[in-house]
Structures are given as structure tokens and as C-alpha cells.
Protein backbone atom coordinates (compact mmCIF):
# COMPACT_ATOMS: atom_id res chain seq x y z
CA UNK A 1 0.00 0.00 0.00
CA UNK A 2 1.57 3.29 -1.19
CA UNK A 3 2.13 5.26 1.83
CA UNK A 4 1.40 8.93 0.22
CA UNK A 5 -2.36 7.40 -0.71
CA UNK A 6 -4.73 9.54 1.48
CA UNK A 7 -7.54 7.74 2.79
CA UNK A 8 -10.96 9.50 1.90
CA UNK A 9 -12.68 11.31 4.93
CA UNK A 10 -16.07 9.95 6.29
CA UNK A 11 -19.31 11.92 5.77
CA UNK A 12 -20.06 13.88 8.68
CA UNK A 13 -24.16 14.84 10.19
CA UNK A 14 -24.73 18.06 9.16
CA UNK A 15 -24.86 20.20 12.64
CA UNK A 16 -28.63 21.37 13.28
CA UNK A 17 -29.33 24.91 13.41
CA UNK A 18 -30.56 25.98 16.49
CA UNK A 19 -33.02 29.15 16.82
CA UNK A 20 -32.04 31.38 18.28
CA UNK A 21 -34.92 33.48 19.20
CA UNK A 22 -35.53 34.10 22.79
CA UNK A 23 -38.38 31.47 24.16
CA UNK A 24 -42.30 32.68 23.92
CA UNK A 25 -43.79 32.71 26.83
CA UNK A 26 -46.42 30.75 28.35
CA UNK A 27 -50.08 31.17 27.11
CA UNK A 28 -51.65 30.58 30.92
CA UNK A 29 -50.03 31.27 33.42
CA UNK A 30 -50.40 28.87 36.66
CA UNK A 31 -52.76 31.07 39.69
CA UNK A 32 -51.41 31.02 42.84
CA UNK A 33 -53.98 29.36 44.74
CA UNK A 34 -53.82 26.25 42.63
CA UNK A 35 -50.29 25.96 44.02
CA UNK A 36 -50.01 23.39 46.92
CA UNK A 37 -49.73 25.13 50.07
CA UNK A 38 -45.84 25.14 52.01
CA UNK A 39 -45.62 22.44 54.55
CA UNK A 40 -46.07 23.64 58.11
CA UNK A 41 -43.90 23.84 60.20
CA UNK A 42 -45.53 22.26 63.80
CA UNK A 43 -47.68 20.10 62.97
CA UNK A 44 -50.81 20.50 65.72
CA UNK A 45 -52.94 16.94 66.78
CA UNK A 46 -56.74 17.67 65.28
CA UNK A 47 -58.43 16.93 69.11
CA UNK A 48 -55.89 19.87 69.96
CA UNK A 49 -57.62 22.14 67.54
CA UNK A 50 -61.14 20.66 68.27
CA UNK A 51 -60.61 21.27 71.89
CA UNK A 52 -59.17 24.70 71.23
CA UNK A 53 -62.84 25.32 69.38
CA UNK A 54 -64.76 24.02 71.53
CA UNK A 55 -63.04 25.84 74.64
CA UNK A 56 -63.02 29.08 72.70
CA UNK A 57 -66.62 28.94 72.06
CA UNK A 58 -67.44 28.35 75.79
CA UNK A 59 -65.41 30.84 77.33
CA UNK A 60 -67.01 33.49 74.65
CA UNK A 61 -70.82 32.26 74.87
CA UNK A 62 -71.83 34.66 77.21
CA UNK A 63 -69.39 37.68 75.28
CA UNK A 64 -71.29 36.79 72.25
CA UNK A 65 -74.54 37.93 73.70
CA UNK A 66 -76.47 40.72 72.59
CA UNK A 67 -78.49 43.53 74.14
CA UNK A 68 -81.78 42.11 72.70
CA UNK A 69 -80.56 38.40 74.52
CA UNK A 70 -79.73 40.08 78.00
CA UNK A 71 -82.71 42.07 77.94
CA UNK A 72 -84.69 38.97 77.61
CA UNK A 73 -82.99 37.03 79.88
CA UNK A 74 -82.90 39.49 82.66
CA UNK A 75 -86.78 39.76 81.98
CA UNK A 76 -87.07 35.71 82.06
CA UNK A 77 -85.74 35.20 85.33
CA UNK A 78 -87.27 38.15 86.98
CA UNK A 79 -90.33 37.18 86.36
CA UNK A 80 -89.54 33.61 87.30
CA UNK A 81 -88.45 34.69 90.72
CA UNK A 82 -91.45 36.40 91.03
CA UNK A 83 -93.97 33.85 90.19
CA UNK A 84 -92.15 31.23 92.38
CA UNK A 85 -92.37 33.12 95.63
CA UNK A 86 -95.90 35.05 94.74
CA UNK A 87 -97.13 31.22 94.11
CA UNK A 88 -96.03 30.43 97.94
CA UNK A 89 -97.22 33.69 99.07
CA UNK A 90 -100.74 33.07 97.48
CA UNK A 91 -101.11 29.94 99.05
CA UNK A 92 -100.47 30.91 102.68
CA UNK A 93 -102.82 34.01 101.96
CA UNK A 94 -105.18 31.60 100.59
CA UNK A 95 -105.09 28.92 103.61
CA UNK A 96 -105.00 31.88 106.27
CA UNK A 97 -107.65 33.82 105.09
CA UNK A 98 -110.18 31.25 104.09
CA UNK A 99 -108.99 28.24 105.95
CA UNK A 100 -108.05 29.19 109.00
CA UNK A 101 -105.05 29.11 109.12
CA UNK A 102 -102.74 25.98 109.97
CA UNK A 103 -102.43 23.39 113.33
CA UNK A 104 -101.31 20.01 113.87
CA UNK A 105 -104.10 18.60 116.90
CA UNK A 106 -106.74 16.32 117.28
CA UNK A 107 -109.53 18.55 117.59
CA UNK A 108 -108.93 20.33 114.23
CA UNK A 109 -108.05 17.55 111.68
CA UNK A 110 -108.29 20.54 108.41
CA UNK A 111 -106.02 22.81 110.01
CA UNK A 112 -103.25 20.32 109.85
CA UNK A 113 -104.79 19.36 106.09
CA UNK A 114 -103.42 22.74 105.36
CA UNK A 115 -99.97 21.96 106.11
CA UNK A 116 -100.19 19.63 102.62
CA UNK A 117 -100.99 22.46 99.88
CA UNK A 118 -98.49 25.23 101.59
CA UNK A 119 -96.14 22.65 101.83
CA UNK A 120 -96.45 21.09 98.70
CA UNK A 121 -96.18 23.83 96.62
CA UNK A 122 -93.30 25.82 98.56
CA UNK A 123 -91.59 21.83 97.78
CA UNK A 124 -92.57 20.96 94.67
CA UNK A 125 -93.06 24.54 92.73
CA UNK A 126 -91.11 27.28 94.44
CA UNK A 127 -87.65 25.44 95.81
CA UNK A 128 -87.67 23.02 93.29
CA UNK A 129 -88.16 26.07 90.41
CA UNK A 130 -85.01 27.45 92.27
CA UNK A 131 -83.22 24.92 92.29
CA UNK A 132 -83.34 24.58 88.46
CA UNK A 133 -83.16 27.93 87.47
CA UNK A 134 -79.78 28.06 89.42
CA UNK A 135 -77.81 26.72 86.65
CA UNK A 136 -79.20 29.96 84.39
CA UNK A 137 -79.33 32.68 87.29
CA UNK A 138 -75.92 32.22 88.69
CA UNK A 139 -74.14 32.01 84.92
CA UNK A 140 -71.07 34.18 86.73
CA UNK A 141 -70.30 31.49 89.72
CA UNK A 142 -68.48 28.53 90.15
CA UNK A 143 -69.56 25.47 88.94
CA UNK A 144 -69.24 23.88 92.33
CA UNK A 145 -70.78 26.62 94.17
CA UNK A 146 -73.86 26.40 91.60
CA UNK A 147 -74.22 22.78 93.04
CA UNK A 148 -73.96 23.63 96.12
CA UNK A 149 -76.52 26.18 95.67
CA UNK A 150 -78.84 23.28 93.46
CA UNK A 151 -78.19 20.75 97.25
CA UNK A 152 -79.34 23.56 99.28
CA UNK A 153 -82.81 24.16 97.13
CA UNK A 154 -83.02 20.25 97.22
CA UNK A 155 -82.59 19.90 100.63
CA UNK A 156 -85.55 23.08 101.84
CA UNK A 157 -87.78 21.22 99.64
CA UNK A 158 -86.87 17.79 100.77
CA UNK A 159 -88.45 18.14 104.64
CA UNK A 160 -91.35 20.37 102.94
CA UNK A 161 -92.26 17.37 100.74
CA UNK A 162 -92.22 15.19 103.64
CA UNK A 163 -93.66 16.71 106.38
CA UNK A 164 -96.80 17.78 103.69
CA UNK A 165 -97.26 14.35 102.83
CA UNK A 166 -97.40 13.22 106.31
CA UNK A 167 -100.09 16.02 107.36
CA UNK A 168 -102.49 14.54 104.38
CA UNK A 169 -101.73 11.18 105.57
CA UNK A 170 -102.73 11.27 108.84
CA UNK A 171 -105.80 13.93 108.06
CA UNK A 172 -106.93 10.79 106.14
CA UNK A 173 -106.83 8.32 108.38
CA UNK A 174 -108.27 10.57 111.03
CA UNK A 175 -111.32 10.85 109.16
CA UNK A 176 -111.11 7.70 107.79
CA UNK A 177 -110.70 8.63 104.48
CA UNK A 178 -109.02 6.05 101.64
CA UNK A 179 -105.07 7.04 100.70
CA UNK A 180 -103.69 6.98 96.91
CA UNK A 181 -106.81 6.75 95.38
CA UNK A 182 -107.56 9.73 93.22
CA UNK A 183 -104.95 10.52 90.27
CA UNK A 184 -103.72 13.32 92.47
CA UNK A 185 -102.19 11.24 95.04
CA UNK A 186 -101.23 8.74 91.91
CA UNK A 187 -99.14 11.65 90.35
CA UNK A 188 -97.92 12.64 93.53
CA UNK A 189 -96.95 9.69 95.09
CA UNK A 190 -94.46 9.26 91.29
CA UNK A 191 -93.43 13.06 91.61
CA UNK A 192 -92.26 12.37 95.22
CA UNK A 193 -90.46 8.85 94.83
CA UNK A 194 -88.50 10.72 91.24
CA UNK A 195 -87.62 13.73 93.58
CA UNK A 196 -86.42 11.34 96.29
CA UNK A 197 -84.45 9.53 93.92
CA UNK A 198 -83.16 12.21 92.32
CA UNK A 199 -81.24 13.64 95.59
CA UNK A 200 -80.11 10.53 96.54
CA UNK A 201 -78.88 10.42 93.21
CA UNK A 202 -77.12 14.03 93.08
CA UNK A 203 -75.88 13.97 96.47
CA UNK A 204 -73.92 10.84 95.78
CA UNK A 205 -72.59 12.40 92.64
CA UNK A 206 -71.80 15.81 94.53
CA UNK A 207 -70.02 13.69 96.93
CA UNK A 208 -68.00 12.04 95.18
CA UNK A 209 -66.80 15.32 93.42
CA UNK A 210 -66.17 16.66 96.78
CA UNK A 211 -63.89 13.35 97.35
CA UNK A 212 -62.29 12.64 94.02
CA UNK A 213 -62.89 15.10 91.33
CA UNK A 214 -60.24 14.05 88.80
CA UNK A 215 -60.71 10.25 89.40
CA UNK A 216 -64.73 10.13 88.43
CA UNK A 217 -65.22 13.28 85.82
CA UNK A 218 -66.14 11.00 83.22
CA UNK A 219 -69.15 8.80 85.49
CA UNK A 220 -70.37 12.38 86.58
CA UNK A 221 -70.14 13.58 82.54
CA UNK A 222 -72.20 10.83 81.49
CA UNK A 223 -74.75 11.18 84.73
CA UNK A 224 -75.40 15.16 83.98
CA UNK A 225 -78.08 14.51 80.88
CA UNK A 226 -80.06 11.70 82.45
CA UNK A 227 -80.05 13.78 86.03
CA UNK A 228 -80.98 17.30 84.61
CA UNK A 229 -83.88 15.51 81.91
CA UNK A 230 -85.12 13.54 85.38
CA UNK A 231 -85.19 16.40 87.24
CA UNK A 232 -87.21 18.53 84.37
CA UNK A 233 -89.86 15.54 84.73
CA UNK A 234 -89.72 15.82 88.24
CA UNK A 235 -90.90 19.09 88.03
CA UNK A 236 -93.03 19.10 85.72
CA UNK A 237 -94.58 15.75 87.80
CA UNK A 238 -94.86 18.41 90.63
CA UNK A 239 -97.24 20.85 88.54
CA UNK A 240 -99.03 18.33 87.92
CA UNK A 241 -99.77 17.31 91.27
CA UNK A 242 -100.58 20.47 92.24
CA UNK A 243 -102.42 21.70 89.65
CA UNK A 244 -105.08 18.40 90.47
CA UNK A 245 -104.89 18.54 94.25
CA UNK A 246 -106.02 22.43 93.17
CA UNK A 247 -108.90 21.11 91.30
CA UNK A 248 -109.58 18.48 94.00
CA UNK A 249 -110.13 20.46 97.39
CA UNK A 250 -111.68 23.13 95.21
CA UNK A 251 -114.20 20.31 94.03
CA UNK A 252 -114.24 18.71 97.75
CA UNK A 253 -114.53 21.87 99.69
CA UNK A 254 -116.98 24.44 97.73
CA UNK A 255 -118.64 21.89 95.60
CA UNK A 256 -119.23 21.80 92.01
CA UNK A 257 -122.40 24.09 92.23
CA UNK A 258 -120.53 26.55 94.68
CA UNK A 259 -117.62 26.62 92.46
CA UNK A 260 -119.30 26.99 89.44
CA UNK A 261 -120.48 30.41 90.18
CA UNK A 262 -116.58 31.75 90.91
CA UNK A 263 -117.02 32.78 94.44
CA UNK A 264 -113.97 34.80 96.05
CA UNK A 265 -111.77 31.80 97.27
CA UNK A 266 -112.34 29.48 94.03
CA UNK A 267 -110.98 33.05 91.86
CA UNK A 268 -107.70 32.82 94.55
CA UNK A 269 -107.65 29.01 94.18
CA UNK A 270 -107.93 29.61 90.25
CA UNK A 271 -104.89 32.03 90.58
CA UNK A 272 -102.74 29.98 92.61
CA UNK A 273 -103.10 27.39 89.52
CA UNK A 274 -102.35 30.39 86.95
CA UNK A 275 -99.49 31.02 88.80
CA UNK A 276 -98.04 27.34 88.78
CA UNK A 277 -98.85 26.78 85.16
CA UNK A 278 -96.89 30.56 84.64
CA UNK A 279 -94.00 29.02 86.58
CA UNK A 280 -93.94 26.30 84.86
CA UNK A 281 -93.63 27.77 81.29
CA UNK A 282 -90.98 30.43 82.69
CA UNK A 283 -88.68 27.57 83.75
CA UNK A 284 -89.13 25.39 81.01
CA UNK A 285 -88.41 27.72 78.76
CA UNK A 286 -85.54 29.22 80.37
CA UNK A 287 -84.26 25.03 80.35
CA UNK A 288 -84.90 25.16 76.57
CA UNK A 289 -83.03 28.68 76.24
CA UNK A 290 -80.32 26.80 78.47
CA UNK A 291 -80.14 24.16 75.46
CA UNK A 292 -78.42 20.88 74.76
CA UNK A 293 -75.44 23.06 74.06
CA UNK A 294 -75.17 24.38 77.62
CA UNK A 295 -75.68 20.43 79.12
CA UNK A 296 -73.09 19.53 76.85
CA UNK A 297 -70.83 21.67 77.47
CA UNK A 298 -71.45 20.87 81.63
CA UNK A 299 -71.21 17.81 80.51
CA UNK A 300 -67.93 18.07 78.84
CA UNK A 301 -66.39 19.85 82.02
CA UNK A 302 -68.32 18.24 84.97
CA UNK A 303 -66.13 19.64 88.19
């Protein structure tokens, strides 16, 4: 092979042309809120947030009230406090003026009868009103005072309940008279075994906060809804009673004929059951202005 023979060259790629031009941009751009947002930093548990809520909204229930709400609820509870001690006040007027007043003897069986009605409905309507209207009227106290306040209303009624049931019980054997027969003394008789219940009941329960607070909050949290919607039928199993045993000495004691023709004392008898049914649509509806959301929320924080 000659050595000055040059050996022909490969064919090279032509080199691609490359433009130049600057880039166009972008026909749509990207919005910012369709970007993902930047990780955070601490990350916070959800029931930490929920609580946070929750604890928020409870502190600022009462801030969040307006004039219009105050105004009614200042006019709500007045006029509850007056209807449950005029209701007491009408009965003793009632008793002293046309029944002569009260005794306990022999001699005078109907004076001690009218131990039962005072009694009765200073028990069942007036203390027992109190008692529930506490948790509305004292909305700037203590929990645990509150409760002690409820156990105090409890226990005036308590011996009122009692001791008026025993005056009608012996005024009826004394004049030989059959017990638990009408549906009075059938509604009673429930109304008075609930309410006995129903301290036994909260005075364990306020006991035990008294003893160990921390170690039963959540077996006095589930016990707060079933004792506050017994309590409401308590009551209203009071009114009842009392609203019949009303209509039954009026019945007993003027006659149907006599009471037909509204004489003075059936007009005050008539007002003294006015003023229980009055009482008893004050409370209730401060209970339903109360809410689930305020039993809930005692519910959620039971000390």
C-alpha cells in the first residue's frame, strides 16, 4: 500500500441549526392558589384544635350575647323569681284567710290538712323552680358553688315534701278517708319517689366530686343529661300534682255548684293554679333557652 495514498474522509451529520430566538412565553399562566400550600412547620394533633374550638366557644358564649338576649334574659328570670315566691305567698294568703289558718291537733283535723298544699307547693313549685333555674341565674359562679346552691334548694324542699305528705296522711286516716286513690295522690306519690331519687342520686354524685374530682369526671359527665332531663320531669310531675290537688279540694270543699259560680276563694284558688302553670312555662323555657349546648358543654367539664 503506497504510503502517500490519502484515505478518503467519512461523511459527517450536518450540525442542526438551532433558533435562536428568545423562548415565547407561556399562554396561561399557573394562579397562585392552585399551588399546593408550604408544609407547616408544627404540625398541631386535630383533638388539639377541636378542643381549642370548643373551649373558645365556651369561654365566649356569654361575650357573644347581645343587648336584645340580656334584655330577655334578665326579663325571664325576673319574672320567674317572682312567680315562684308570689305562688307560695298566694297559698299561705289563701289557707290563712279562708282556711283558717294551719295546726297540727286532734280537735282540728283541716287545720293540719293545710300543712299539705303550703307545703307542697313551697316543695314541689317554688324550691324546686329554684333549684333549676340556678344553673341559668348564677351564669357568673363557680360550677361547684352552683351545686352547692342546686343541694341547698333540694334539701328546703326535701323536709317540705315530707312533712306535707305526712299532714295529708294522717288527716286521712283521722277521718277515715281512703289514701292513693284519686290521680292526684297517683301523680304525687311518682313526683315524690322521682324527687327522692333524684337527691339521693345528686348527692352521691356531689359527693364524690367533693372526694375525688379528677378520678370520676367522666361517670359524673355521662350522669349530667339523664339527672338534669329527670329532674325537668320531676318538676313538671310536681305541677301536675298540684295543679289536680287544686282542682280536688276546690271540688271537695266548695262543691261543684258553689264553684261553678266563681265565688272569692275558688278566683284565689284559680290564681294559685295560673301562677303554677306561669312558673312552669318560665322555667321550662328558660331550660330550653339553656339548650343541649349548655348540658353539653357541663357535661364536657363536669367539676
Amino acid at each position: 500500500m503506497d504510503s502517500n495514498s490519502v484515505s478518503p474522509m467519512p461523511e459527517l451529520a450536518p450540525i442542526a441549526e438551532f433558533d435562536k430566538s428568545p423562548p415565547s412565553p407561556p399562554n396561561e399562566e399557573v394562579p397562585m392558589d392552585d399551588l399546593p400550600p408550604p408544609p407547616a412547620t408544627i404540625s398541631q394533633p386535630e383533638g388539639n384544635h377541636i378542643n381549642k374550638q370548643r373551649s373558645r366557644s365556651y369561654d365566649s358564649d356569654d361575650e357573644e350575647r347581645g343587648a336584645c338576649e340580656w334584655c330577655e334574659y334578665a326579663l325571664v328570670i325576673t319574672l320567674a323569681t317572682i312567680l315562684l315566691i308570689g305562688v307560695s305567698a298566694l297559698t299561705v294568703f289563701w289557707v290563712v284567710y279562708y282556711r283558717e289558718s294551719y295546726g297540727w291537733a286532734d280537735d282540728i283535723p283541716e287545720k293540719q290538712f293545710n300543712l299539705h298544699p303550703t307545703l307542697m307547693v313551697a316543695g314541689f313549685i317554688t324550691f324546686s323552680g329554684f333549684s333549676v333555674l340556678l344553673f341559668r341565674i348564677c351564669r357568673c359562679f363557680r360550677r361547684i358553688y352552683v351545686k352547692l346552691l342546686h343541694a341547698i334548694f333540694h334539701a328546703l324542699a326535701f323536709p317540705c315534701i315530707v312533712i306535707g305528705f305526712l299532714a295529708v296522711l294522717d288527716f286521712h286516716n283521722k277521718k277515715g278517708i281512703n289514701n292513693f286513690y284519686s290521680l292526684h295522690s297517683w301523680i304525687g306519690f311518682v313526683a315524690m319517689g322521682l324527687f327522692g331519687l333524684q337527691y339521693a342520686v345528686g348527692f352521691f354524685s356531689f359527693l364524690l366530686l367533693l372526694i375525688c374530682s379528677k378520678g370520676t369526671a367522666s361517670f359524673r359527665a355521662s350522669l349530667v343529661p339523664i339527672h338534669a332531663a329527670f329532674g325537668v320531669l320531676t318538676f313538671i310531675l310536681g305541677v301536675c300534682a298540684c295543679l289536680t290537688g287544686l282542682t280536688e279540694k276546690a271540688l271537695f270543699t266548695l262543691g261543684s255548684e258553689t264553684y261553678s259560680t266563681l265565688p272569692p276563694e275558688g278566683i284565689v284558688i284559680n290564681a294559685i293554679g295560673i301562677s303554677v302553670v306561669a312558673v312552669a312555662i318560665l322555667v321550662l323555657y328558660t331550660v330550653r333557652g339553656t339548650g343541649g349546648y349548655r348540658l353539653r358543654k357541663v357535661a364536657q367539664h363536669p367539676s
